[in-house]
C-alpha atoms as a PDB file:
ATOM      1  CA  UNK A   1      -1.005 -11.285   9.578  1.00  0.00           C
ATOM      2  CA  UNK A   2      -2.655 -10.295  12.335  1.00  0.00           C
ATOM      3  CA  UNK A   3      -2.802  -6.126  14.016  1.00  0.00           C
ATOM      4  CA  UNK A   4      -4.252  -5.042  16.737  1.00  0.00           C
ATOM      5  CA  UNK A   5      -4.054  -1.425  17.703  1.00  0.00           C
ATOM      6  CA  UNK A   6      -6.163   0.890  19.882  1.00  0.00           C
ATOM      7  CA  UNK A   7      -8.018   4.147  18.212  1.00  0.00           C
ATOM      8  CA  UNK A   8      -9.868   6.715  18.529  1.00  0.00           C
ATOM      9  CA  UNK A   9     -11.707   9.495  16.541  1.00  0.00           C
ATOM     10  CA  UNK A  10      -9.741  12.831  16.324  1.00  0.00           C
ATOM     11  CA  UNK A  11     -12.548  14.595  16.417  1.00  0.00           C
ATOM     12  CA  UNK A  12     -14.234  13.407  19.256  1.00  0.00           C
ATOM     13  CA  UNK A  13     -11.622  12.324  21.600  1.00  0.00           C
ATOM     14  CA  UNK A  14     -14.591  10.495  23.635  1.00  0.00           C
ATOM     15  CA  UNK A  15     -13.759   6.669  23.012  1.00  0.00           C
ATOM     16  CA  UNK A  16     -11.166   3.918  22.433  1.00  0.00           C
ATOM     17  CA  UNK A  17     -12.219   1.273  20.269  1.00  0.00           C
ATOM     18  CA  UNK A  18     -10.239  -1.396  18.721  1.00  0.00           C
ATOM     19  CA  UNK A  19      -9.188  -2.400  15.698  1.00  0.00           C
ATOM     20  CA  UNK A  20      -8.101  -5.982  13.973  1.00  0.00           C
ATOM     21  CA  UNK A  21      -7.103  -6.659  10.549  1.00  0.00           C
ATOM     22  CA  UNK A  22      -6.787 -10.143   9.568  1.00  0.00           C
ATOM     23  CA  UNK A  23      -5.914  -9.147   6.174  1.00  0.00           C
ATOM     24  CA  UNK A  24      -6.303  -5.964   4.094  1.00  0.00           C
ATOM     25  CA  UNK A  25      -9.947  -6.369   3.318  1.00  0.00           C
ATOM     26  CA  UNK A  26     -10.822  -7.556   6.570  1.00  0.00           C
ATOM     27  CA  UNK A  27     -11.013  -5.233   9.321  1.00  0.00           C
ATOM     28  CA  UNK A  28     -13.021  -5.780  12.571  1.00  0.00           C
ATOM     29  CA  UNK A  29     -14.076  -2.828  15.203  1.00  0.00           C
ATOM     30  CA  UNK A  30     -14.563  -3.066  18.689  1.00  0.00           C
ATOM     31  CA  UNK A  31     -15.852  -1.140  21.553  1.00  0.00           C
ATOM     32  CA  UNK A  32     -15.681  -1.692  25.343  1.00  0.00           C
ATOM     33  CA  UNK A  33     -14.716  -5.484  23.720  1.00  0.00           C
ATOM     34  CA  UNK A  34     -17.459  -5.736  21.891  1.00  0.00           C
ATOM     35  CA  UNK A  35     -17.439  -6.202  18.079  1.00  0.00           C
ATOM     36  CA  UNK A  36     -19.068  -3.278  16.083  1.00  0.00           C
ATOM     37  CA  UNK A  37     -21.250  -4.878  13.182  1.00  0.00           C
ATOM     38  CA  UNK A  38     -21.882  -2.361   9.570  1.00  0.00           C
ATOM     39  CA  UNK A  39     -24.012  -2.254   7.415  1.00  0.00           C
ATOM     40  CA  UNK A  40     -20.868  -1.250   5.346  1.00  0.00           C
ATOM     41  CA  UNK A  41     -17.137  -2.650   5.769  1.00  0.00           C
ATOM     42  CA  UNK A  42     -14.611  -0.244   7.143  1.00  0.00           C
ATOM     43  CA  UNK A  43     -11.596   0.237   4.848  1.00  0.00           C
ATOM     44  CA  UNK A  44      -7.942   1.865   4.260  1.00  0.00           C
ATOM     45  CA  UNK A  45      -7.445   4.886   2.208  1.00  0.00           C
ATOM     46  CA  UNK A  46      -4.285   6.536   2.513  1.00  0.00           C
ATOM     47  CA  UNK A  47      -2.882   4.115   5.390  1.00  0.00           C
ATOM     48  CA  UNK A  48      -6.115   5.592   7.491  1.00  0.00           C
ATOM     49  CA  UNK A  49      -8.870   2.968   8.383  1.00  0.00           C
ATOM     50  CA  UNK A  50     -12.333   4.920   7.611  1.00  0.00           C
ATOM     51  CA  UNK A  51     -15.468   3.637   9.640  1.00  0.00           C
ATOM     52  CA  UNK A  52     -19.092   4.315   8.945  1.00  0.00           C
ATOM     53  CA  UNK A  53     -20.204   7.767  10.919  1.00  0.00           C
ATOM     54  CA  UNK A  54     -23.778   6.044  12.179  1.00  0.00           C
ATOM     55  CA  UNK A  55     -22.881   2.665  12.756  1.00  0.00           C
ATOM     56  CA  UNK A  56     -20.108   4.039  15.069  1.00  0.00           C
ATOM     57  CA  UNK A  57     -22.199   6.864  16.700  1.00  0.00           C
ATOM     58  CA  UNK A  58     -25.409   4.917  16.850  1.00  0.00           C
ATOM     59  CA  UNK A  59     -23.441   1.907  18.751  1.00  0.00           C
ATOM     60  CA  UNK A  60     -22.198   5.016  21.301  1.00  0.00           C
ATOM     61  CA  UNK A  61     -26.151   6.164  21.932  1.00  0.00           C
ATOM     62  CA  UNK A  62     -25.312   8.961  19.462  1.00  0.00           C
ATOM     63  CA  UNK A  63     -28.661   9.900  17.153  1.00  0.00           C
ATOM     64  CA  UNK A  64     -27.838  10.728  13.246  1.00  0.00           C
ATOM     65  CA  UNK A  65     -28.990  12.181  10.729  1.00  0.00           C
ATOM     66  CA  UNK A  66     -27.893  13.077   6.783  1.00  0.00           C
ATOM     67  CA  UNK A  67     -29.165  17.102   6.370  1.00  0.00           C
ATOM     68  CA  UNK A  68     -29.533  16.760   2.642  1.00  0.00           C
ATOM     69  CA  UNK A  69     -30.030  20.578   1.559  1.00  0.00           C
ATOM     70  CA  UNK A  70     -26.456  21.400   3.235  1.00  0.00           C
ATOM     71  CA  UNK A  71     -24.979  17.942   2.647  1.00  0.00           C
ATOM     72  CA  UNK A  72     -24.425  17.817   6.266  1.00  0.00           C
ATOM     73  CA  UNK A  73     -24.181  14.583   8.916  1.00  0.00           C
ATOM     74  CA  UNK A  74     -25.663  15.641  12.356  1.00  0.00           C
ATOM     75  CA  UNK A  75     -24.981  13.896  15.409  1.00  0.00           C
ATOM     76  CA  UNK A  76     -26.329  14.410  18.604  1.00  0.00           C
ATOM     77  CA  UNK A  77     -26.607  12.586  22.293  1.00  0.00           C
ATOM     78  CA  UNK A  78     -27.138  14.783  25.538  1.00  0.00           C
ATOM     79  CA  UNK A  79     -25.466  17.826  25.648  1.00  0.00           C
ATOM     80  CA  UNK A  80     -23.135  16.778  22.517  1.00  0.00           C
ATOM     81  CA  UNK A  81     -23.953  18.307  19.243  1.00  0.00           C
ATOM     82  CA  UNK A  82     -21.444  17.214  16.086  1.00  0.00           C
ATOM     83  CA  UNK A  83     -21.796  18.228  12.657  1.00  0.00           C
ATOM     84  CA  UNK A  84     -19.549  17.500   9.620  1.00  0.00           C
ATOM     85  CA  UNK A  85     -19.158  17.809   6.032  1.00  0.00           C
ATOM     86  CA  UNK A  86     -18.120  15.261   3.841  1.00  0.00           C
ATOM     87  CA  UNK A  87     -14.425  15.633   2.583  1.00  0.00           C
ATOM     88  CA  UNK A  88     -13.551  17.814   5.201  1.00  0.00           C
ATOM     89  CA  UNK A  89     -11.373  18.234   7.310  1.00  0.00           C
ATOM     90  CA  UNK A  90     -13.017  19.846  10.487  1.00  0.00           C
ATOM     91  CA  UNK A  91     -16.043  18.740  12.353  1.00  0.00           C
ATOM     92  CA  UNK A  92     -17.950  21.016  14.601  1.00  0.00           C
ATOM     93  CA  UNK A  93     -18.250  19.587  17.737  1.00  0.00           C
ATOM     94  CA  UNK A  94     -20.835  22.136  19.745  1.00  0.00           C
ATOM     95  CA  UNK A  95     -20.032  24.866  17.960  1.00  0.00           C
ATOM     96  CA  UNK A  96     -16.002  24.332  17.775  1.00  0.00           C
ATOM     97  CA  UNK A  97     -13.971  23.617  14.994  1.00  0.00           C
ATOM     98  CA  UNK A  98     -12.035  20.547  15.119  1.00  0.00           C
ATOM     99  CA  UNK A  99      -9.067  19.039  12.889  1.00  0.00           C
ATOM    100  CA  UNK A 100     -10.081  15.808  12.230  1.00  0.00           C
ATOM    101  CA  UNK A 101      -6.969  12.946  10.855  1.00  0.00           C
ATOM    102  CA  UNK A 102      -8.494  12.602   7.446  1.00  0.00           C
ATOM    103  CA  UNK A 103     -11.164  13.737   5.075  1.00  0.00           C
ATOM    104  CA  UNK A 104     -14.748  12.240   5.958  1.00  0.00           C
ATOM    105  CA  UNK A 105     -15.511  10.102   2.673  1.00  0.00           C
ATOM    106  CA  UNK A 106     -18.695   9.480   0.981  1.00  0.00           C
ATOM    107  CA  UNK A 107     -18.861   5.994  -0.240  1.00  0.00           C
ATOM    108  CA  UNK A 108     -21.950   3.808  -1.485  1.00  0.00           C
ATOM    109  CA  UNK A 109     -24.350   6.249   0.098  1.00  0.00           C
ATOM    110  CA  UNK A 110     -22.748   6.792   3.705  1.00  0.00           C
ATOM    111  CA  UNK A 111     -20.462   8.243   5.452  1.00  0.00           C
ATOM    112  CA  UNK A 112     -16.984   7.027   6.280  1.00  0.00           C
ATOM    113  CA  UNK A 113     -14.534   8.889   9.148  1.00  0.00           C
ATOM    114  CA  UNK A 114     -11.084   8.148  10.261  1.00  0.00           C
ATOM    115  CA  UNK A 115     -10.102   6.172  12.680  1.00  0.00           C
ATOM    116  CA  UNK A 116      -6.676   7.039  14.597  1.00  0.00           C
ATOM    117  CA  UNK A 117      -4.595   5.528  17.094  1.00  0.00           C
ATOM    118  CA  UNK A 118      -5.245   7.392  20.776  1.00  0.00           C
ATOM    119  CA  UNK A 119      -2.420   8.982  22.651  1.00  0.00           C
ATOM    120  CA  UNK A 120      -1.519   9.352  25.984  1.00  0.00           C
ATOM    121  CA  UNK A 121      -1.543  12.509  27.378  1.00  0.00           C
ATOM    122  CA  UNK A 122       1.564  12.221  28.803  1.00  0.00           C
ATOM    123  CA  UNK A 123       4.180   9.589  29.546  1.00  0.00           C
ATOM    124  CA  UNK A 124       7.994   8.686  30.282  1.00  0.00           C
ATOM    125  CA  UNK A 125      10.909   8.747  27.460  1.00  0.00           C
ATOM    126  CA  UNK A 126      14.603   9.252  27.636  1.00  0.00           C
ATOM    127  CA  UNK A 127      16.878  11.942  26.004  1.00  0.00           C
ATOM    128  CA  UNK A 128      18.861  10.072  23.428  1.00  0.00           C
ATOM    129  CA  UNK A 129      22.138  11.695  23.811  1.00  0.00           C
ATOM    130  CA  UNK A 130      22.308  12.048  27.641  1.00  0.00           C
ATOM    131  CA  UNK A 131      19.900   8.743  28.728  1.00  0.00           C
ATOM    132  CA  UNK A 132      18.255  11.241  30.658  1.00  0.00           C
ATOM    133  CA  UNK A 133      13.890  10.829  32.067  1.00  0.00           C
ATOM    134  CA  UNK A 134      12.011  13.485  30.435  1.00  0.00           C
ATOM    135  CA  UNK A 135       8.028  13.835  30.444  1.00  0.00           C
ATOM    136  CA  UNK A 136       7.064  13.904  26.838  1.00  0.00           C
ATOM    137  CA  UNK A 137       2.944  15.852  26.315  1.00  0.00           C
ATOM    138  CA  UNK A 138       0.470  15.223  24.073  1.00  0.00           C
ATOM    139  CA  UNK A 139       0.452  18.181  21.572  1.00  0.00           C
ATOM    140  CA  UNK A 140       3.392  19.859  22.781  1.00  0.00           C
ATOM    141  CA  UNK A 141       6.755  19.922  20.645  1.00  0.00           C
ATOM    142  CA  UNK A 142      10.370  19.465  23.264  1.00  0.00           C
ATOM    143  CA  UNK A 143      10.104  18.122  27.226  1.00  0.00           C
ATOM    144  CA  UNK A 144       9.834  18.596  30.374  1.00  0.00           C
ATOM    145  CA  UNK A 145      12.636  17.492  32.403  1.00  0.00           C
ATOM    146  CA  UNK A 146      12.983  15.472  35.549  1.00  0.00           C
ATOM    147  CA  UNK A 147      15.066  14.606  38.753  1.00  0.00           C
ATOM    148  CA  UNK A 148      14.685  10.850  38.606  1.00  0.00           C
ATOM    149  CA  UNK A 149      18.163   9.250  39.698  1.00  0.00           C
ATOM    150  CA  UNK A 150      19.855   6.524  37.420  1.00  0.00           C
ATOM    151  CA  UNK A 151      23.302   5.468  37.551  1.00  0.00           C
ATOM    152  CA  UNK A 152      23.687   4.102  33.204  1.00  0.00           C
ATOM    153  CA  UNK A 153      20.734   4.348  30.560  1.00  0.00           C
ATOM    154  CA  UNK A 154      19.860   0.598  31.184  1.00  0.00           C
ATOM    155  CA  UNK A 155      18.825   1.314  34.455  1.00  0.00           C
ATOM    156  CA  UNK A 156      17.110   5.299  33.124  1.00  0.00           C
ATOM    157  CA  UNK A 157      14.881   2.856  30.459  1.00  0.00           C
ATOM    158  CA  UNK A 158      13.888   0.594  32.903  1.00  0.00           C
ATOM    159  CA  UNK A 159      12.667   3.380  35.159  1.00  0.00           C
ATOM    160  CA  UNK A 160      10.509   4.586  32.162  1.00  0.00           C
ATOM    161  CA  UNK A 161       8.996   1.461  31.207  1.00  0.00           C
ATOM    162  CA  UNK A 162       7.909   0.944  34.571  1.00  0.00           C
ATOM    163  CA  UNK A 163       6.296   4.454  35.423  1.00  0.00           C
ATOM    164  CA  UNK A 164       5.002   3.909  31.872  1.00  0.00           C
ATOM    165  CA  UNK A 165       3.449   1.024  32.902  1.00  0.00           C
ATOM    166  CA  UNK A 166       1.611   2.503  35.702  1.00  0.00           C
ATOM    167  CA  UNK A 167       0.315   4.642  33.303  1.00  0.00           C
ATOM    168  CA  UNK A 168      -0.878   2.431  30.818  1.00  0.00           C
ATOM    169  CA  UNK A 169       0.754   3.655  28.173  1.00  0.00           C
ATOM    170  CA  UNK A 170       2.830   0.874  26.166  1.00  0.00           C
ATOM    171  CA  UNK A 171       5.957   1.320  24.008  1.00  0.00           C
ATOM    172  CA  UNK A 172       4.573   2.057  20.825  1.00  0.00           C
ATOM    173  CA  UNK A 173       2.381   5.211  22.325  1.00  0.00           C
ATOM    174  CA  UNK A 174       5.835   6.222  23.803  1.00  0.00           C
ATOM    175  CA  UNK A 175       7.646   6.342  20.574  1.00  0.00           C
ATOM    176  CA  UNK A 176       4.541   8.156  18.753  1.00  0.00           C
ATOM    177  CA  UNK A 177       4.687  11.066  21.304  1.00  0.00           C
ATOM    178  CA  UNK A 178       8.230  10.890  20.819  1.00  0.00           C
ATOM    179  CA  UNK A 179       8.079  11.464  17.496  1.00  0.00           C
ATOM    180  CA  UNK A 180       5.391  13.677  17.747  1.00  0.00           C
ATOM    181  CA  UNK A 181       7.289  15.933  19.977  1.00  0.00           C
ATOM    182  CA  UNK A 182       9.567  16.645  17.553  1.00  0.00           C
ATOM    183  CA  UNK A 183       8.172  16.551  13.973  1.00  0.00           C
ATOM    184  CA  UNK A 184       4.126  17.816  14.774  1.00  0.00           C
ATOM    185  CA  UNK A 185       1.084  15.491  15.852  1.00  0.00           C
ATOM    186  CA  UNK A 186      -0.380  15.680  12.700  1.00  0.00           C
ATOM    187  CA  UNK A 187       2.520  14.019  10.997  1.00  0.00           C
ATOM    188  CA  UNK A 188       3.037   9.612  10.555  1.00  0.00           C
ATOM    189  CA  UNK A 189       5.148   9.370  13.249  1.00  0.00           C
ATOM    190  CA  UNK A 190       2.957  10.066  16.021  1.00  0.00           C
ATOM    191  CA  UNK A 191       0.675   7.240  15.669  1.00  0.00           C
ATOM    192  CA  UNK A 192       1.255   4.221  17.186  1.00  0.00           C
ATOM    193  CA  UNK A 193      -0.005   2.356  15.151  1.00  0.00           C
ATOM    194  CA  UNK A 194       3.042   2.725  12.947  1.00  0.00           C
ATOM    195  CA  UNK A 195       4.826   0.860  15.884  1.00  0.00           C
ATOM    196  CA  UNK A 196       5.772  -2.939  16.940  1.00  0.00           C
ATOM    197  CA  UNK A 197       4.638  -3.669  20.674  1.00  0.00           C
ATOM    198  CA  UNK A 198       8.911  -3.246  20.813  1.00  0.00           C
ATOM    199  CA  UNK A 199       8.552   0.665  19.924  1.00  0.00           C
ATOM    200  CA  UNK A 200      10.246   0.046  16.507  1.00  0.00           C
ATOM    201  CA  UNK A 201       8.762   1.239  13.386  1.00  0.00           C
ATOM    202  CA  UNK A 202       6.888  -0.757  11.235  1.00  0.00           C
ATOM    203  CA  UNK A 203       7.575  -1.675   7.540  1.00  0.00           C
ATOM    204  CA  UNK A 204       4.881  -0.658   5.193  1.00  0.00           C
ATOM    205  CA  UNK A 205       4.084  -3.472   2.672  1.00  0.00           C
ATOM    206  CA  UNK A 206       4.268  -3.062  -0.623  1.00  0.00           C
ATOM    207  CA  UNK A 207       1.396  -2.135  -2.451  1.00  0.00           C
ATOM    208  CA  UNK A 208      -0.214  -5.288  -4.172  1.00  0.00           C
ATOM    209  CA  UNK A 209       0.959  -5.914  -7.304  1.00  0.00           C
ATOM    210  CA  UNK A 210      -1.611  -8.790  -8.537  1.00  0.00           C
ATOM    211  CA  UNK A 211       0.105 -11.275  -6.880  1.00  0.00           C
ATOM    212  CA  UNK A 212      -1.731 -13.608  -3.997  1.00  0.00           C
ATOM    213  CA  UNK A 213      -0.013 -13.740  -0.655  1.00  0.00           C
END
């Protein structure tokens, strides 16, 4: 089973790179289309893919390097400056704290970060009850409301999937800010990733139980 989803990290909010999974322990990276290589796989912890910090940075033009007395990963390219501790939660990003989606890890010597599904910053949705076009914001809890005309809901969702499209921003990102919007960013439901390319959420496997598939 194939996915194919389109991240970011939280922290950074400076690229979109890719992500395949042909199975659980095999999970590619791209960037501008190009695969990333590792010196050590990616993996999932906690339905989160972690990458490895320099391999990710270094491909970017980023320099880094591990400040052993203070346990500390520095980062830097041009006027960018990123520190972060492992199993954290906040980077410093030129002397700002930022939330970052999951814990930096620490595993076989390096240093793993999360990657997460980007966000528009805006887009089209409708009001369930009324069928009504609101402008749903990245970050912002309720909507904005518009005066787009439609005569039945059919014709209000194919308004918003076509100013969506304009936008770039596909059904799945839709639903995530959706969600977001009303139960917090930082929860499951705002990630796309958690979406079909229909908007509908996705069934989480079962957890292995020793059996092949």
């Amino acid at each position: 089973m194939k996915r194919l989803v389109r991240g970011s990290f939280l922290f950074l909010f400076l690229f979109l790179c890719s992500m395949q999974t042909a199975a659980a322990a095999s999970i590619r990276i791209f960037l501008d289309d190009k695969a990333v290589s590792f010196a050590e796989a990616p993996f999932i912890e906690n339905d989160r893919v972690l990458v490895p910090m320099r391999g990710i940075l270094e491909s970017l033009g980023y320099s880094v390097a591990w400040q052993e007395e203070s346990k500390t990963v520095l980062a830097e390219k041009d006027e960018i400056q990123i520190s972060l501790h492992p199993d954290e939660k906040t980077a410093i990003v030129n002397g700002k704290a930022v939330s970052i989606d999951a814990p930096a890890k620490i595993r076989n010597g390096r240093t793993f970060v999360p990657l997460r599904s980007s966000l528009p910053k805006q887009c089209y949705s409708l009001l369930l009850d009324t069928g009504n076009v609101v402008i749903l914001k990245r970050g912002e809890t309720g909507y904005y409301k518009t005066d787009i005309p439609h005569t039945s809901k059919e014709e209000a969702r194919a308004i918003v999937e076509e100013y969506n499209r304009k936008l770039g921003v596909t059904r799945a990102q839709e639903e995530a800010v959706k969600g977001g919007s009303m139960f917090g960013f930082d929860k499951p439901i705002a990630d796309p990733a958690n979406y079909d390319a229909q908007g509908q959420p996705l069934k989480r496997r079962e957890k292995d139980r020793g059996d092949a598939r």
